[in-house]
Protein backbone atom coordinates (compact mmCIF):
# COMPACT_ATOMS: atom_id res chain seq x y z
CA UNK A 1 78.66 120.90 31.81
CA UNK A 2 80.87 123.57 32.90
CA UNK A 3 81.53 125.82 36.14
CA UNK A 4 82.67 128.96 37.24
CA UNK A 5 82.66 132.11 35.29
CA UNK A 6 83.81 132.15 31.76
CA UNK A 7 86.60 134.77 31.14
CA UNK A 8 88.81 136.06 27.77
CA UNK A 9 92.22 135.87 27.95
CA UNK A 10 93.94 137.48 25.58
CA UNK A 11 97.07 135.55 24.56
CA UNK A 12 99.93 135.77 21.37
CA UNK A 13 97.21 134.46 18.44
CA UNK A 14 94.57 136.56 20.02
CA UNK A 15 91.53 136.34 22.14
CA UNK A 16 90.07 133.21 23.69
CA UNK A 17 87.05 132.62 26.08
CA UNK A 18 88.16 130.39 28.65
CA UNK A 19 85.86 128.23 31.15
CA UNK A 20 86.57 126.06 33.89
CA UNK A 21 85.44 122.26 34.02
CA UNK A 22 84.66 120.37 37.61
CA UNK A 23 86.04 117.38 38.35
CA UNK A 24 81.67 116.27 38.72
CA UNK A 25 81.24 117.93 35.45
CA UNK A 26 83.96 116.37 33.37
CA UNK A 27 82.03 112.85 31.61
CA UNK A 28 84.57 112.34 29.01
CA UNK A 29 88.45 111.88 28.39
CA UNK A 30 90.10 114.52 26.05
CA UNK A 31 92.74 114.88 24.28
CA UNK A 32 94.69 118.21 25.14
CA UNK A 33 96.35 119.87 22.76
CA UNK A 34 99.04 121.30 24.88
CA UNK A 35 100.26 117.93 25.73
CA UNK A 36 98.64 115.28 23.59
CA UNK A 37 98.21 113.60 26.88
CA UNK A 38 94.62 112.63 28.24
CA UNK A 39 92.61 114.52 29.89
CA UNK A 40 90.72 112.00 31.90
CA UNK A 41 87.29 111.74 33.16
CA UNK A 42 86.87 113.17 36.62
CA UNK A 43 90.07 115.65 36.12
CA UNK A 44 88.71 119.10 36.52
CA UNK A 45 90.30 120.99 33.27
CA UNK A 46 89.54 124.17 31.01
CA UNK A 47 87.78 124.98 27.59
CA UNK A 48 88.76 127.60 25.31
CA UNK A 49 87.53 128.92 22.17
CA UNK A 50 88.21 131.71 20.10
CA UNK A 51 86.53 134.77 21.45
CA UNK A 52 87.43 136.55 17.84
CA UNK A 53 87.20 134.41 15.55
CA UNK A 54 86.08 135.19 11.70
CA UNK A 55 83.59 132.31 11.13
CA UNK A 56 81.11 133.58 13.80
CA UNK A 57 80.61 132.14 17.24
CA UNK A 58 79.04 128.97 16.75
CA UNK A 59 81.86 128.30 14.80
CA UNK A 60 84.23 128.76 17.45
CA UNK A 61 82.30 127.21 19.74
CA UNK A 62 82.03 124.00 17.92
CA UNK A 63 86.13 124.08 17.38
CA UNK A 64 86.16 124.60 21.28
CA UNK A 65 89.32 122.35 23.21
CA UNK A 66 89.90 120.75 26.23
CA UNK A 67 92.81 121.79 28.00
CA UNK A 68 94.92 120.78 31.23
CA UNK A 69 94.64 123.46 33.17
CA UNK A 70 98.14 123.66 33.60
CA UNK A 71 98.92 123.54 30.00
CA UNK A 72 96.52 126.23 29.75
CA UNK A 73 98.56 128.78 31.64
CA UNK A 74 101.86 128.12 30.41
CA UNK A 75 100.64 128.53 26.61
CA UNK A 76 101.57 131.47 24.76
């Protein structure tokens, strides 16, 4: 489902994993939650989850998001 290399990024509310999505790769539309706009199918974009979260990592990985990647890089 996804490409390229997953990273952390460490931003204001802590530390996130981050992975990029082709264009080929992305099936579905998404909501993002930077912009409440759609994210839709075809648009290459970027998931994050929490990379320290408290309730383990499958935890975080099933509250992962799908993010512009734009809206990505300009959140805090």
């Amino acid at each position: 489902m996804l490409f390229g290399s997953r990273r952390t990024e460490v931003k204001r509310d802590g530390a996130w994993n981050v992975q990029p999505v082709s264009p080929t790769n992305a099936v579905k539309n998404y909501t993002c939650p930077g912009c409440s706009q759609t994210i839709s199918q075809g648009t290459a974009h970027t998931v994050t989850w929490r990379a320290d979260g408290i309730m383990g990592e499958a935890d975080d990985l099933a509250a992962r998001r799908h993010w512009h990647q734009h809206c990505w890089k300009i959140r805090l």
